[in-house]
C-alpha atoms as a PDB file:
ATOM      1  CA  UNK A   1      46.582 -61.602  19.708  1.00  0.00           C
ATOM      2  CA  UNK A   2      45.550 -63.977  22.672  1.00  0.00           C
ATOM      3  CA  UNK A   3      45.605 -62.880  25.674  1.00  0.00           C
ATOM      4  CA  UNK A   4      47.512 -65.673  28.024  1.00  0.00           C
ATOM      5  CA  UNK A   5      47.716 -64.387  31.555  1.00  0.00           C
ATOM      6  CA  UNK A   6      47.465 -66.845  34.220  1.00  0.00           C
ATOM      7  CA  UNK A   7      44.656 -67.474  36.617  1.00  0.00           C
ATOM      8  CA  UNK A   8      45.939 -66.401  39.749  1.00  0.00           C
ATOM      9  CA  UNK A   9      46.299 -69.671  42.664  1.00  0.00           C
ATOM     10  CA  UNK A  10      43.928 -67.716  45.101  1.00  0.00           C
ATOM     11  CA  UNK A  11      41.280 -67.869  41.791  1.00  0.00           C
ATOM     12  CA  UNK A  12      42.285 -71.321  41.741  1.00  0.00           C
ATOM     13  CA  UNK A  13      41.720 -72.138  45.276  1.00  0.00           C
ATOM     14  CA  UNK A  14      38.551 -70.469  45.743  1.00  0.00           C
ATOM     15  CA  UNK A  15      36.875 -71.849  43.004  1.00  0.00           C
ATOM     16  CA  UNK A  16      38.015 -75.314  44.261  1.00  0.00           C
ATOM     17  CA  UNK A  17      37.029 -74.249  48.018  1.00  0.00           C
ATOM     18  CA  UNK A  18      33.634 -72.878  46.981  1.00  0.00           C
ATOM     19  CA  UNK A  19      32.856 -75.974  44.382  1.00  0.00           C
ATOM     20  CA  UNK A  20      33.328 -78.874  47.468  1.00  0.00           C
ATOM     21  CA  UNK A  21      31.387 -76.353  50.044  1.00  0.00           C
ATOM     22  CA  UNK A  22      28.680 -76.767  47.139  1.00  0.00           C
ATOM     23  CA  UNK A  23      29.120 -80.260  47.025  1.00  0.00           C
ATOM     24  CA  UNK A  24      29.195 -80.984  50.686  1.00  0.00           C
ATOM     25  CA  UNK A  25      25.691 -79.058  50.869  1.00  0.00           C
ATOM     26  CA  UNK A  26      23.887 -81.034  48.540  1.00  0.00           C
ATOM     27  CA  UNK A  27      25.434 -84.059  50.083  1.00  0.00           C
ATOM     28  CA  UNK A  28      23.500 -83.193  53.055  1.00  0.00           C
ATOM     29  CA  UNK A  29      19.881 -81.939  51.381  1.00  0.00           C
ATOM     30  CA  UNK A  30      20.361 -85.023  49.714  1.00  0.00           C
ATOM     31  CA  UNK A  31      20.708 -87.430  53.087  1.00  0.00           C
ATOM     32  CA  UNK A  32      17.988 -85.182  55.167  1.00  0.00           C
ATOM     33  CA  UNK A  33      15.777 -86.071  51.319  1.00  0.00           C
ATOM     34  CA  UNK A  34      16.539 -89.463  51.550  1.00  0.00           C
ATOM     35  CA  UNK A  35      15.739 -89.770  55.196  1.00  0.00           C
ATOM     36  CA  UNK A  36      12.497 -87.903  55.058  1.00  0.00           C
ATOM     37  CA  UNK A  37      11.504 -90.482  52.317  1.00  0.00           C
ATOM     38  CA  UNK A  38      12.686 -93.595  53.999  1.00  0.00           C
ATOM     39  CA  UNK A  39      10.711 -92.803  57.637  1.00  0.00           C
ATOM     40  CA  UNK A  40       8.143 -89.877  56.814  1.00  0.00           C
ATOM     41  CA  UNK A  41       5.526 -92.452  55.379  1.00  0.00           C
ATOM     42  CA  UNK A  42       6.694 -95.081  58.320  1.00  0.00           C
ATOM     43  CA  UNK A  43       6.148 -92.738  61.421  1.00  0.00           C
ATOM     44  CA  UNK A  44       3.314 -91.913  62.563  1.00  0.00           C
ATOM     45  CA  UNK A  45       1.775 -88.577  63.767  1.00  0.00           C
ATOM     46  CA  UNK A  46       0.866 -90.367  67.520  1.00  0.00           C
ATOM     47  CA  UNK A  47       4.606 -91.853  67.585  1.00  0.00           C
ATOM     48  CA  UNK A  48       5.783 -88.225  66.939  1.00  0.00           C
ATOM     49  CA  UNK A  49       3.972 -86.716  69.625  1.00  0.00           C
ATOM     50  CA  UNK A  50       4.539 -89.262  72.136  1.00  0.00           C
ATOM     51  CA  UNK A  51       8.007 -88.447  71.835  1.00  0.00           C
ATOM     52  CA  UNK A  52       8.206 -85.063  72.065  1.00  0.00           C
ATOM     53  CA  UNK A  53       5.688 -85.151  74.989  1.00  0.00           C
ATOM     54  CA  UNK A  54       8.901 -87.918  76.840  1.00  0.00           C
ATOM     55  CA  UNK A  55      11.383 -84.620  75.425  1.00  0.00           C
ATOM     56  CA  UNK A  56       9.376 -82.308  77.029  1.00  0.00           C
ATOM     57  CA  UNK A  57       9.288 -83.889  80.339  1.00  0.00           C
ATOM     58  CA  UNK A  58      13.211 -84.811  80.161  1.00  0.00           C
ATOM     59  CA  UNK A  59      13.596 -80.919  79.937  1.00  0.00           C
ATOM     60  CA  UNK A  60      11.714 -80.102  82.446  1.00  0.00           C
ATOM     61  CA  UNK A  61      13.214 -81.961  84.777  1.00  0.00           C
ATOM     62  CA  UNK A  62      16.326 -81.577  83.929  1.00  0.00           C
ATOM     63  CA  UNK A  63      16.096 -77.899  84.134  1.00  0.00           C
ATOM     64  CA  UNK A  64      14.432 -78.477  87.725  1.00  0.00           C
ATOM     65  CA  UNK A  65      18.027 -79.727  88.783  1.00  0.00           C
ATOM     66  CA  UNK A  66      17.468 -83.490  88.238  1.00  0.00           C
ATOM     67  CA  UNK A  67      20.207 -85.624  86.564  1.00  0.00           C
ATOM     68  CA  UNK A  68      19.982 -85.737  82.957  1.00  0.00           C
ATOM     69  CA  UNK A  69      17.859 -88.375  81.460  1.00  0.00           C
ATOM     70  CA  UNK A  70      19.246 -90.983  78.819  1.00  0.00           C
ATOM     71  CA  UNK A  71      17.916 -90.042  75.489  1.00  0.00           C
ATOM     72  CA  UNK A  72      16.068 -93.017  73.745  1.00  0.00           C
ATOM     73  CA  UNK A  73      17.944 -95.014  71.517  1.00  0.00           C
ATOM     74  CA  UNK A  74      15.401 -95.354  67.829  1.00  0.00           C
ATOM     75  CA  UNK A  75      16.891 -95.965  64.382  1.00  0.00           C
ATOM     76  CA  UNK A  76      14.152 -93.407  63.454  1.00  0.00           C
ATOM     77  CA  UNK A  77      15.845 -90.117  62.922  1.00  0.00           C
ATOM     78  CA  UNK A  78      12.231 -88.020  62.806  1.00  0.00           C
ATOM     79  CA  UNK A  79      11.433 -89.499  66.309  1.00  0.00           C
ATOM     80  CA  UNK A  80      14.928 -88.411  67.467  1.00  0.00           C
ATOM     81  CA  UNK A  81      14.709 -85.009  66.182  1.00  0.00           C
ATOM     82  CA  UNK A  82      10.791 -84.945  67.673  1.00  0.00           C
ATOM     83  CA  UNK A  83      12.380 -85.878  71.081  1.00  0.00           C
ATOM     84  CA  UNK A  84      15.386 -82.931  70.666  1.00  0.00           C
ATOM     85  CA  UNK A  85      12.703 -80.359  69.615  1.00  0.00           C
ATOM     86  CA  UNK A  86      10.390 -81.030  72.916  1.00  0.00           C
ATOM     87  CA  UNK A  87      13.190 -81.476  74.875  1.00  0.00           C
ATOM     88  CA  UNK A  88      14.037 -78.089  74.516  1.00  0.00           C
ATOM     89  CA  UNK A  89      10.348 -77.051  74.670  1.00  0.00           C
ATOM     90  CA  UNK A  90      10.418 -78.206  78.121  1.00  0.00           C
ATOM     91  CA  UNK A  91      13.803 -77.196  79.275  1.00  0.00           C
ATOM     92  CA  UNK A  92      12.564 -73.347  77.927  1.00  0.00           C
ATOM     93  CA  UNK A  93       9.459 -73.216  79.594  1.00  0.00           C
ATOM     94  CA  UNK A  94      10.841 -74.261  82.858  1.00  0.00           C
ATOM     95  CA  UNK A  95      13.259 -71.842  82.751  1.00  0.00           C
ATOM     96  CA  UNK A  96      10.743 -68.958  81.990  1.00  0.00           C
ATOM     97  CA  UNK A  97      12.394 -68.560  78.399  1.00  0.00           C
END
């Protein structure tokens, strides 16, 4: 004898839910891959520095009260997260964090 109960929907639906939160995840270790392979070999260690040293001043003035600074506009996604990371470097140590 077979057994022929149903899957339940909730079954269903979770398996669905949990198989495009899987799919959505590799979708993004797969861009931040890409990325690092596209503009890791381009940029430079001096570039990256330069720019976290121009975040690291933006955040320290802006957490001395000063108006916020525009953040550079690069295509290069490392230098923008190299920026972001200093930026908050600075804004922390002027606020004693």
């Amino acid at each position: 004898m077979a057994d022929t109960t149903e899957i339940p929907a909730y079954t269903k639906w979770g398996a669905r839910l949990t198989t495009l939160v899987m799919l959505l995840l590799a979708f993004f270790l797969l861009k931040n891959c890409a990325v690092s392979l596209v503009y890791g070999p381009a940029t430079e260690e001096a570039a990256l520095e330069q720019y976290r040293q121009m975040g690291r001043q933006a955040g320290e003035r802006q957490a001395a009260g000063e108006p916020p600074a525009a953040e550079p506009e690069v295509a290069n996604p490392l230098l923008r997260k190299a920026y972001q990371g200093g930026f908050r470097e600075g804004y922390d140590a002027a606020r004693g964090h």
